[in-house]
Structures are given as structure tokens and as C-alpha cells.
PDB file of N, CA and C in Angstrom:
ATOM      1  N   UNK A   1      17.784 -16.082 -34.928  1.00  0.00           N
ATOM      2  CA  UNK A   1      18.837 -15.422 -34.170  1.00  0.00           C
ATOM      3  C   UNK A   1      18.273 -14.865 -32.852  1.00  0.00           C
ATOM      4  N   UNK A   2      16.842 -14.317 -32.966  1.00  0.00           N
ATOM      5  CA  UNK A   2      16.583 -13.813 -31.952  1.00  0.00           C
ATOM      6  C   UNK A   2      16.148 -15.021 -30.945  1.00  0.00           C
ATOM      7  N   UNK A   3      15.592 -15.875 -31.615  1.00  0.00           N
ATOM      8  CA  UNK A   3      15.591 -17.269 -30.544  1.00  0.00           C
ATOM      9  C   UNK A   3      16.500 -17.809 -29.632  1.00  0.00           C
ATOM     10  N   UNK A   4      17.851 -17.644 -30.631  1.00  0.00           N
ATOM     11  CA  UNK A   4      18.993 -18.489 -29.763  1.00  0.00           C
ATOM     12  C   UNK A   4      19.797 -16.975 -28.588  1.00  0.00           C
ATOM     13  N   UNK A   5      19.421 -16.135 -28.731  1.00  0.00           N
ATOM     14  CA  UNK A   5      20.010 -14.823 -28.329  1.00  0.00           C
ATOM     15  C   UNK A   5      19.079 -15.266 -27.012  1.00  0.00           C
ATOM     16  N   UNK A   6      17.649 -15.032 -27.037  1.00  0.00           N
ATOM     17  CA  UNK A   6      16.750 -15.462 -25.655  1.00  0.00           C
ATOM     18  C   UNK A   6      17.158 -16.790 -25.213  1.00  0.00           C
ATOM     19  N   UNK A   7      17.293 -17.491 -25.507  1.00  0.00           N
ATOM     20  CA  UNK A   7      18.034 -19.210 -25.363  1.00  0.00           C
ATOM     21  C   UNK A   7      19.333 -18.795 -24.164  1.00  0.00           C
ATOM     22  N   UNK A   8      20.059 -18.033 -24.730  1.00  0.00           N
ATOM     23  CA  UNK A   8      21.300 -18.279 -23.963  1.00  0.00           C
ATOM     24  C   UNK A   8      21.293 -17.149 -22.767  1.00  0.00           C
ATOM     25  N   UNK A   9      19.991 -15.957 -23.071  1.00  0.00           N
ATOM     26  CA  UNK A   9      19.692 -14.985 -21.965  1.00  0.00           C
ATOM     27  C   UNK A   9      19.352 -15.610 -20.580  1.00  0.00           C
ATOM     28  N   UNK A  10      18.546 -16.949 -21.304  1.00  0.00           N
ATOM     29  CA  UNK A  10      17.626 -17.552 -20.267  1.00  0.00           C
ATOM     30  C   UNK A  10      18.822 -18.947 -19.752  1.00  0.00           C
ATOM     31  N   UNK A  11      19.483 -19.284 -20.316  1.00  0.00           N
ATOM     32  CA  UNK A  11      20.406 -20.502 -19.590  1.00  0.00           C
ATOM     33  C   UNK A  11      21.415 -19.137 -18.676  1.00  0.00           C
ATOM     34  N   UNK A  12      22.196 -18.387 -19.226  1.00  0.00           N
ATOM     35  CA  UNK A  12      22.738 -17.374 -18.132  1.00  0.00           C
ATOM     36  C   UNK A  12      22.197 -17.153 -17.459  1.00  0.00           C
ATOM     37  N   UNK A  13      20.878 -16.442 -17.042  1.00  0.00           N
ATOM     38  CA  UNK A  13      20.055 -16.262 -16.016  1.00  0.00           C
ATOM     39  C   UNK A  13      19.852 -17.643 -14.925  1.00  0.00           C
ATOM     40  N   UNK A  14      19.766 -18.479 -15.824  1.00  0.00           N
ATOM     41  CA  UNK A  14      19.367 -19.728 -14.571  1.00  0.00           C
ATOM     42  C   UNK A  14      21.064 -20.197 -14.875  1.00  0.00           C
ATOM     43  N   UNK A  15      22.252 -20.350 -14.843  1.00  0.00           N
ATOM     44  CA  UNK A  15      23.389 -20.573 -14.306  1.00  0.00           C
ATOM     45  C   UNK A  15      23.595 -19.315 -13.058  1.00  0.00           C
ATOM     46  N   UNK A  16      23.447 -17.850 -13.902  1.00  0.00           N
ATOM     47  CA  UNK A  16      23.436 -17.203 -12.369  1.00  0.00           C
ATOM     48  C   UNK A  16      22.920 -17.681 -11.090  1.00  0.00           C
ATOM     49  N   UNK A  17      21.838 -17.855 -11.491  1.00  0.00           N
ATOM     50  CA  UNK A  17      20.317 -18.336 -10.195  1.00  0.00           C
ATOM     51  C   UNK A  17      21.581 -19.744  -9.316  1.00  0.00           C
ATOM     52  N   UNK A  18      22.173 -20.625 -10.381  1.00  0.00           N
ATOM     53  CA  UNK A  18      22.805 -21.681  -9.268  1.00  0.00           C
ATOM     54  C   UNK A  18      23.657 -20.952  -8.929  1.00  0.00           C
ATOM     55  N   UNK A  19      24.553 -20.401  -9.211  1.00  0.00           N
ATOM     56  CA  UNK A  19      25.935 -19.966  -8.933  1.00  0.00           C
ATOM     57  C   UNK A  19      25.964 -19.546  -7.623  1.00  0.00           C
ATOM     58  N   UNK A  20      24.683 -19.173  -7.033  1.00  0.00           N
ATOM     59  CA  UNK A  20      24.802 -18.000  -5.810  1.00  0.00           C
ATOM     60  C   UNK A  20      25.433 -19.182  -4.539  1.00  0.00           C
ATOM     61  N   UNK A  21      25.818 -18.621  -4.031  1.00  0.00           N
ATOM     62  CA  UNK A  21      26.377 -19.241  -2.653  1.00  0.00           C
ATOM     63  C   UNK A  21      24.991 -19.107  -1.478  1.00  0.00           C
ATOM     64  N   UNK A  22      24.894 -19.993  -0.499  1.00  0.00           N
ATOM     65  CA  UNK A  22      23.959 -20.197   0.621  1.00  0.00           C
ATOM     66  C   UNK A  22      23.201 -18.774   1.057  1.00  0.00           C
ATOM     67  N   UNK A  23      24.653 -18.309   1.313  1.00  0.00           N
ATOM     68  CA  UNK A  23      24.666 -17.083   2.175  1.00  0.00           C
ATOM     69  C   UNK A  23      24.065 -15.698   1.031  1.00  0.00           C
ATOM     70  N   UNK A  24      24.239 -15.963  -0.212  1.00  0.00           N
ATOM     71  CA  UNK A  24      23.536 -15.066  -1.349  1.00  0.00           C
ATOM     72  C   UNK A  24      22.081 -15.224  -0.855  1.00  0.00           C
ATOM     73  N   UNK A  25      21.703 -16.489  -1.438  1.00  0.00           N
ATOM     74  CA  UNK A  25      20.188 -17.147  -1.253  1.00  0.00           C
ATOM     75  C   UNK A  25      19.532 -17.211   0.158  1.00  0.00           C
ATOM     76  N   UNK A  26      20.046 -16.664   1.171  1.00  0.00           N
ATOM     77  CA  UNK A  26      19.426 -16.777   2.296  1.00  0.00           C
ATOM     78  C   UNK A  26      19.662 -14.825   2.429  1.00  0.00           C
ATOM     79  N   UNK A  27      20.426 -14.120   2.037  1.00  0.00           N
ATOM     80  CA  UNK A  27      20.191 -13.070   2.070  1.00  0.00           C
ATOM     81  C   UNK A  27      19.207 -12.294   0.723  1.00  0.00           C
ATOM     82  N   UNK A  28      18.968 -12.938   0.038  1.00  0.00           N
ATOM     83  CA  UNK A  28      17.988 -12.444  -1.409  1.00  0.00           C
ATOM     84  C   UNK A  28      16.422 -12.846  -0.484  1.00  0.00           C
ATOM     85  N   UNK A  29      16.495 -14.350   0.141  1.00  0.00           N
ATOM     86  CA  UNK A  29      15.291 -14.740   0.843  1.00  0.00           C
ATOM     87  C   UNK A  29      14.839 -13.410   1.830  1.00  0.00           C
ATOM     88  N   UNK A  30      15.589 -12.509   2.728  1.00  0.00           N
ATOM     89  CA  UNK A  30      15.886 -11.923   3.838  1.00  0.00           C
ATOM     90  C   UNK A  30      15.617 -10.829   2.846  1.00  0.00           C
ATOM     91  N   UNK A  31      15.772 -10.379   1.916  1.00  0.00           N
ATOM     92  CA  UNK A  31      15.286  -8.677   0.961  1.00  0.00           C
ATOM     93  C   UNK A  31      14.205  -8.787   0.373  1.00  0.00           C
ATOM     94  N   UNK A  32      13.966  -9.877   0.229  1.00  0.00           N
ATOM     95  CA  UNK A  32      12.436 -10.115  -0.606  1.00  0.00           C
ATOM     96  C   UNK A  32      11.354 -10.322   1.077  1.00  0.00           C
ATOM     97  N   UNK A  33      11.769 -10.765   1.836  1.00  0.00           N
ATOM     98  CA  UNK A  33      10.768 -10.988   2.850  1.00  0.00           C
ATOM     99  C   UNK A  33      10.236  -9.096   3.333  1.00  0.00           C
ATOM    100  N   UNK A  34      11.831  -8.788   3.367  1.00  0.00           N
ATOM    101  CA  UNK A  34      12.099  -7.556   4.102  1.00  0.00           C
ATOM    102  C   UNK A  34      11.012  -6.052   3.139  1.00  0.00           C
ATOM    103  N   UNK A  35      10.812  -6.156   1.972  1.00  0.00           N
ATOM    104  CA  UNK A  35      10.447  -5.825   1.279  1.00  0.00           C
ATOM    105  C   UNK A  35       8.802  -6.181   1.219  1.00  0.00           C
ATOM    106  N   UNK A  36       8.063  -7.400   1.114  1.00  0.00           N
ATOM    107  CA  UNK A  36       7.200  -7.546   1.699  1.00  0.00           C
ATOM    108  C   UNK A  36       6.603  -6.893   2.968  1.00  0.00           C
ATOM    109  N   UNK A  37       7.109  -7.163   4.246  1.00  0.00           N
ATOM    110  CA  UNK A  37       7.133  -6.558   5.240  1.00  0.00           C
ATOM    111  C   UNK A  37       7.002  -4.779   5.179  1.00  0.00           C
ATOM    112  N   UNK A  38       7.592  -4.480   4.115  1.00  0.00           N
ATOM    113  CA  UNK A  38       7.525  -2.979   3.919  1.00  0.00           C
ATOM    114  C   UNK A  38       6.098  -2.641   3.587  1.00  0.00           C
ATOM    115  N   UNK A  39       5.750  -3.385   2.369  1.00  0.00           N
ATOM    116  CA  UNK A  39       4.709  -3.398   1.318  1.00  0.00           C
ATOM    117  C   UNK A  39       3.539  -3.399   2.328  1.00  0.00           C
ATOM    118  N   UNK A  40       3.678  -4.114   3.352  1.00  0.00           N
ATOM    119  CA  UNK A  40       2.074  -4.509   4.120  1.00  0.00           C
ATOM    120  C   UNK A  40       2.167  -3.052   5.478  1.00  0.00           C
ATOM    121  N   UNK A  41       3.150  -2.644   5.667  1.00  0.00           N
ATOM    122  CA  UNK A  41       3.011  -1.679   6.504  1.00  0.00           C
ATOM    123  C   UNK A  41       2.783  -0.548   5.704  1.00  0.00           C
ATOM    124  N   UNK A  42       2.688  -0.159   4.575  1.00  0.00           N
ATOM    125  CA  UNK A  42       2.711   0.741   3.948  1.00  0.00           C
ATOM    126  C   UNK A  42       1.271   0.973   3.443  1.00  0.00           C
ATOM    127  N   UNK A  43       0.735  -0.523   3.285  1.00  0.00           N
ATOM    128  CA  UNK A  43      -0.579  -0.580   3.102  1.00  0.00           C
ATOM    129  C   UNK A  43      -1.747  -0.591   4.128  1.00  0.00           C
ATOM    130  N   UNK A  44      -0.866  -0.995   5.273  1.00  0.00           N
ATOM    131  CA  UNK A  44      -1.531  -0.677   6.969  1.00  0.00           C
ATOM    132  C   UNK A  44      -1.772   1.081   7.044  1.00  0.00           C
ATOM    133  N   UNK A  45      -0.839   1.676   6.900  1.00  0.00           N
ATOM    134  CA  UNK A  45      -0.498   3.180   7.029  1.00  0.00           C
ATOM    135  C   UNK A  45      -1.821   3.992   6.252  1.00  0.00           C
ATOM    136  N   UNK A  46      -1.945   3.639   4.577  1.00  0.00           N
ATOM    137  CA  UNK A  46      -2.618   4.002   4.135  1.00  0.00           C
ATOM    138  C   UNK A  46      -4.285   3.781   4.439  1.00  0.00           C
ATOM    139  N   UNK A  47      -4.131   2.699   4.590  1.00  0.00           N
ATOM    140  CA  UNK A  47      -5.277   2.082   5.278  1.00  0.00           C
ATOM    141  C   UNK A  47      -6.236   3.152   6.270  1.00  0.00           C
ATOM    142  N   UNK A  48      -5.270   3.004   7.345  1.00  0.00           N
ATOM    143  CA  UNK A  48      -5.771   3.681   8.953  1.00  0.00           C
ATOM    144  C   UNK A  48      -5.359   5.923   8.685  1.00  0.00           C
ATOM    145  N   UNK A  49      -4.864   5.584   7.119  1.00  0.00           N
ATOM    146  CA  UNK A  49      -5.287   7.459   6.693  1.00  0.00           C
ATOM    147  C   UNK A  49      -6.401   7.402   6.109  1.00  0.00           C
ATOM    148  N   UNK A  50      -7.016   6.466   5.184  1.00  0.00           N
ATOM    149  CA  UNK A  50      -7.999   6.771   5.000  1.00  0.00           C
ATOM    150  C   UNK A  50      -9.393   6.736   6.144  1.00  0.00           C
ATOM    151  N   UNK A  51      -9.077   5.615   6.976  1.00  0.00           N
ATOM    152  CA  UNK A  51      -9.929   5.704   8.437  1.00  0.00           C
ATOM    153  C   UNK A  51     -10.209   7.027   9.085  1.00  0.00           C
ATOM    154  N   UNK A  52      -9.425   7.833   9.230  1.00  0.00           N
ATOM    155  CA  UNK A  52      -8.827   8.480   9.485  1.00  0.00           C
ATOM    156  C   UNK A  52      -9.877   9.656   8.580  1.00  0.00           C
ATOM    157  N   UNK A  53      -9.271   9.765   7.789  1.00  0.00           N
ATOM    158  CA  UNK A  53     -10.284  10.789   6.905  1.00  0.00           C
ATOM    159  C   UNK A  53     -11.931  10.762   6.810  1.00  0.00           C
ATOM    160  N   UNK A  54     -12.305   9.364   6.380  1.00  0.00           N
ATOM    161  CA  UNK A  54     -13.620   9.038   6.941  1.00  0.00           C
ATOM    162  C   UNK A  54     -13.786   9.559   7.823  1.00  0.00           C
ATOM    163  N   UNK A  55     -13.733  10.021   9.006  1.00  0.00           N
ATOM    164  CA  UNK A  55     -14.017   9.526  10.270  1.00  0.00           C
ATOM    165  C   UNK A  55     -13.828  11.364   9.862  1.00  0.00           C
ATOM    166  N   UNK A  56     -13.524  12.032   9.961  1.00  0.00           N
ATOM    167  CA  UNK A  56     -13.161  13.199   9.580  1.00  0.00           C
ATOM    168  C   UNK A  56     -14.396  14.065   8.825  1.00  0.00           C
ATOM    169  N   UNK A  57     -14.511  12.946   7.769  1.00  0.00           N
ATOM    170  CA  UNK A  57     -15.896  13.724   6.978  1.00  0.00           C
ATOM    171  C   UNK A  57     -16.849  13.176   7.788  1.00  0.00           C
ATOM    172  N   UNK A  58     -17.409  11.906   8.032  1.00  0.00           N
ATOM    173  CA  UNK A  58     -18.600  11.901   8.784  1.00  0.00           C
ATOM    174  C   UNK A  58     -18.638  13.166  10.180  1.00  0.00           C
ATOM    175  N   UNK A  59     -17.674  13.284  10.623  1.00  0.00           N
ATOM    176  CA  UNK A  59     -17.881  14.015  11.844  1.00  0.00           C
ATOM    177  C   UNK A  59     -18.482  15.694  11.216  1.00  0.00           C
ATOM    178  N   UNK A  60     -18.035  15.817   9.959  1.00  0.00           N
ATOM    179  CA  UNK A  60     -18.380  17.083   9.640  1.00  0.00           C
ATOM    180  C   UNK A  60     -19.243  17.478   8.838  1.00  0.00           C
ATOM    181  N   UNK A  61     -19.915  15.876   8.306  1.00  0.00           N
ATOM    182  CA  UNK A  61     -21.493  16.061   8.149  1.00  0.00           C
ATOM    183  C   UNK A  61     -22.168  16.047   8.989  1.00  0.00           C
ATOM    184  N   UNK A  62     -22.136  15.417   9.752  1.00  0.00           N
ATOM    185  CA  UNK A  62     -23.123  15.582  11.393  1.00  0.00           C
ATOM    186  C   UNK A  62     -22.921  17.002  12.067  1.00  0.00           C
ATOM    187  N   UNK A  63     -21.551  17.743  11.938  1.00  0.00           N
ATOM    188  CA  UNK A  63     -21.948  19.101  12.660  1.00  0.00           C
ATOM    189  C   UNK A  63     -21.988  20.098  11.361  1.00  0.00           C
ATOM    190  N   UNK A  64     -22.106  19.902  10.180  1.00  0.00           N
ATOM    191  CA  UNK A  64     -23.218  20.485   8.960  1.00  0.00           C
ATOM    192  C   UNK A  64     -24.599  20.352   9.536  1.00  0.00           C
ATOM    193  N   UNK A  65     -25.270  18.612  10.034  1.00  0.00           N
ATOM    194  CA  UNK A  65     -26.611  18.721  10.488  1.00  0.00           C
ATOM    195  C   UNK A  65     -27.188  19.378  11.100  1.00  0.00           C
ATOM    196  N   UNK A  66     -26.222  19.401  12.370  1.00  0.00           N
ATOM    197  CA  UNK A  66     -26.610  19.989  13.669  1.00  0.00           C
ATOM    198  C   UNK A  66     -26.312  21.698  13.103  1.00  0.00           C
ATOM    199  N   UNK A  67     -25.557  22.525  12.605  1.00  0.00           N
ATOM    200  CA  UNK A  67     -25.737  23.581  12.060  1.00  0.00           C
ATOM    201  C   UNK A  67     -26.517  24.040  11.492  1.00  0.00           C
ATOM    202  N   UNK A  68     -27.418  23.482  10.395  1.00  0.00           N
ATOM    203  CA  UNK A  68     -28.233  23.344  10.151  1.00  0.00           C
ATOM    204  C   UNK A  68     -29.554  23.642  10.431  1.00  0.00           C
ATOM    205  N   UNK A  69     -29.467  22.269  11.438  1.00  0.00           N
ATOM    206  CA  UNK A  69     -30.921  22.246  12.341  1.00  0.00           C
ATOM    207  C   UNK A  69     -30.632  23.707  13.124  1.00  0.00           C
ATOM    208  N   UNK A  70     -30.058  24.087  14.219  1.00  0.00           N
ATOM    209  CA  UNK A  70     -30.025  25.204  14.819  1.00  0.00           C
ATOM    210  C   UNK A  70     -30.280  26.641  14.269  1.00  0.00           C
ATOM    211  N   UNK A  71     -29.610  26.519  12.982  1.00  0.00           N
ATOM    212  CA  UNK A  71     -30.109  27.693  12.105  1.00  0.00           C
ATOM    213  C   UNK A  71     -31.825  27.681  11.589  1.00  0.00           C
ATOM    214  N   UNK A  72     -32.048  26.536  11.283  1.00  0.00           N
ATOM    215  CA  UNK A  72     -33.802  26.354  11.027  1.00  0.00           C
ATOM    216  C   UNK A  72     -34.509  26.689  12.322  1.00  0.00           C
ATOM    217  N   UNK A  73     -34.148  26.344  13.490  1.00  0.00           N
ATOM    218  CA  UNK A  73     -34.723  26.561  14.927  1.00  0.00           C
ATOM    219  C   UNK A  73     -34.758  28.066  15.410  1.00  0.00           C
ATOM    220  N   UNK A  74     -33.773  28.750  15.087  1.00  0.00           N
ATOM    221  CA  UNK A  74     -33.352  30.045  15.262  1.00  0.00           C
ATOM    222  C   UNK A  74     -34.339  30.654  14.364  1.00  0.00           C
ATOM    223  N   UNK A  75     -34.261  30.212  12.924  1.00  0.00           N
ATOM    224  CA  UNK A  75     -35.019  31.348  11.863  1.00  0.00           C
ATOM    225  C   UNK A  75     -36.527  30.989  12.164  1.00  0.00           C
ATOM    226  N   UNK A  76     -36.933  29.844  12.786  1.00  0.00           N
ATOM    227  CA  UNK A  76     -38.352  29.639  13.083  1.00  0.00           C
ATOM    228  C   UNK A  76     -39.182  30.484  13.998  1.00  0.00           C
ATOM    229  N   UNK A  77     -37.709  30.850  15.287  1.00  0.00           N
ATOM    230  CA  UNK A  77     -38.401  31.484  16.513  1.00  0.00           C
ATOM    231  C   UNK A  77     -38.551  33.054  16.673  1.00  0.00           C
ATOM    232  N   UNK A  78     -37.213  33.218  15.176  1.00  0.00           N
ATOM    233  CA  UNK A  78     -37.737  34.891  15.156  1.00  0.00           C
ATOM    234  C   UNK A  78     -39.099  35.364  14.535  1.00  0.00           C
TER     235      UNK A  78
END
């Protein structure tokens, strides 16, 4: 029973799939592209935040260094 129940899930599903008219299938083509298009800018975005952050911590280990060093230079000369 549960065979023929998936049987006829899956022939409805693919009679839907023909049924659609041009203008369905060229607008489903046009939401799935459109959606893509989302997906890769979203992953651009995240991308250039994490750049972004990097770029953030290195800068603030290097003026940790340089803090650092100046404080060792200072406590040397008193």
C-alpha cells in the first residue's frame, strides 16, 4: 500500500511538472536563477566580512607589537 501510495505521489508530481504552461517554466527557470544569484551575493558579502575582520585583527596584532616593543624600550631606559 505504501508502494502504490508513493507510485501515484510520484506520477502526480511528474503530471504536475508537464502540466505547467511555457510561461510557468520560464518563470520557475527566472526564481531558481534569481535565487541563485541571491545565494552567491550573499556568499560574496560574507566573504569580504570576514576580509574585513582579518584585516582588523592583523592590524591589532601589529599595534599589540609595536605597544609592546615601546613599553620594553621605555622600561629599559628608566
Amino acid at each position: 500500500m505504501v508502494l502504490e501510495k508513493r507510485k501515484r505521489e510520484q506520477t502526480q508530481r511528474q503530471e504536475g511538472e508537464q502540466s505547467r504552461s511555457p510561461l510557468e517554466q520560464v518563470l520557475l527557470e527566472r526564481q531558481h536563477k534569481h535565487q541563485e544569484t541571491m545565494k552567491e551575493k550573499e556568499e560574496e558579502q560574507r566573504l569580504r566580512e570576514e576580509a574585513q575582520l582579518l584585516e582588523f585583527v592583523r592590524v591589532r596584532q601589529n599595534l599589540r607589537k609595536v605597544h609592546t616593543a615601546l613599553q620594553k624600550t621605555l622600561h629599559s631606559s628608566i
